[in-house]
Protein backbone atom coordinates (compact mmCIF):
# COMPACT_ATOMS: atom_id res chain seq x y z
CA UNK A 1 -18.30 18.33 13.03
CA UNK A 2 -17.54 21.16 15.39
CA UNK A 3 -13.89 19.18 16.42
CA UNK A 4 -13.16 19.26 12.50
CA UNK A 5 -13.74 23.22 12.21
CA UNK A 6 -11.93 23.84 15.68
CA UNK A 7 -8.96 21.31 14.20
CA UNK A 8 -9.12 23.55 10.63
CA UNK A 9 -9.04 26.54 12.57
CA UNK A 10 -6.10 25.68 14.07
CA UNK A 11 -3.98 24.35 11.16
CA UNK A 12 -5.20 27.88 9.30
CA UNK A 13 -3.92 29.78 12.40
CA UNK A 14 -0.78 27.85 12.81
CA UNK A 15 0.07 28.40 9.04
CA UNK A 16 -0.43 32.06 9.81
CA UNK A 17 1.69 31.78 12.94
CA UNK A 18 4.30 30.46 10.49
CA UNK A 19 3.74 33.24 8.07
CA UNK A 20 3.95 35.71 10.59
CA UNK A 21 7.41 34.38 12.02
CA UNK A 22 8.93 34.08 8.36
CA UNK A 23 8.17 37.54 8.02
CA UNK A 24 9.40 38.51 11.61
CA UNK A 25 12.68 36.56 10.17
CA UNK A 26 13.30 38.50 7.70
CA UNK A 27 12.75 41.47 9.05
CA UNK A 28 15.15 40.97 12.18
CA UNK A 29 17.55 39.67 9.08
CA UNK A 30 17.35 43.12 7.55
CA UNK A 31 17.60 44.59 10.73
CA UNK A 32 20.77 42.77 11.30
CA UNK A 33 22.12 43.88 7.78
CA UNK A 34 21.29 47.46 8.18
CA UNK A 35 22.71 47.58 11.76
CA UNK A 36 26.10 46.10 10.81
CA UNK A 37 26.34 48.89 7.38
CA UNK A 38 25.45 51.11 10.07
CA UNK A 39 28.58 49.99 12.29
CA UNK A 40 30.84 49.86 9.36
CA UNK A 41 29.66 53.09 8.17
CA UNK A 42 30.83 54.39 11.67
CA UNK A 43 33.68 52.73 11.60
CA UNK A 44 34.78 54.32 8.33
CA UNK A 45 34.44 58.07 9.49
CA UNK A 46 35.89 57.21 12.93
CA UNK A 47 38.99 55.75 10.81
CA UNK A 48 39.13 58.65 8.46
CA UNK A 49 38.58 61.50 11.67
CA UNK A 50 41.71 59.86 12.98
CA UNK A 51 43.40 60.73 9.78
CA UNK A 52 41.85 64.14 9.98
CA UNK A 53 43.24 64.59 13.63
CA UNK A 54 46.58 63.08 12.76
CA UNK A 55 47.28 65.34 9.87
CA UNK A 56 46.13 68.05 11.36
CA UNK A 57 48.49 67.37 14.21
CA UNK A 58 51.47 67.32 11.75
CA UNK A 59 49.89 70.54 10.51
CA UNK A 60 49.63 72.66 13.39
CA UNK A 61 52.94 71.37 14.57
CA UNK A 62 54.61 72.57 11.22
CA UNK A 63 52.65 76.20 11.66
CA UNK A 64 54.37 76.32 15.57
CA UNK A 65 57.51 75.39 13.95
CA UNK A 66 57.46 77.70 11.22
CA UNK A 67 56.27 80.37 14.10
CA UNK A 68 59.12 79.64 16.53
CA UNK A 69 61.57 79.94 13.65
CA UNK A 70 60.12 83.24 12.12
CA UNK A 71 60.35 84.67 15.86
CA UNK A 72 63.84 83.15 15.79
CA UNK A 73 65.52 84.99 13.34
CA UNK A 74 63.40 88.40 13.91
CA UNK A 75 64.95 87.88 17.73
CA UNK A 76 68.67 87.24 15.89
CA UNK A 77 68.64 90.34 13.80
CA UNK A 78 67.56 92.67 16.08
């Protein structure tokens, strides 16, 4: 008799082990899911600060331009 409850014991506490891991499963799954949104979310604003930093480029470099040519013609009619 006590072999039987040692052998239930076991088969209970395997079927928990297998619970347990399921659950670990899906949580590393989620974790994966979350973690990749995560890396795309990055992604995105590291695509649209490039943007940012290009046009802002062009930007300044129009301002200079429009500076150097104001200073141009208040140099030509002095």
């Amino acid at each position: 008799m006590p072999d039987m409850e040692l052998t239930e014991r076991v088969a209970v506490l395997e079927s928990k082990m297998d619970t347990i891991q399921t659950v670990l499963e899906r949580i590393e799954k989620k974790l994966d899911e979350t973690l990749d949104n995560h890396e795309h979310r990055l992604t995105k604003v590291e695509a649209e600060f490039s943007l940012f930093k290009r046009v802002g480029s062009v930007l300044w470099g129009i301002i200079y331009a429009a500076i150097a040519g104001a200073i141009g013609l208040f140099l030509r009619k002095s």
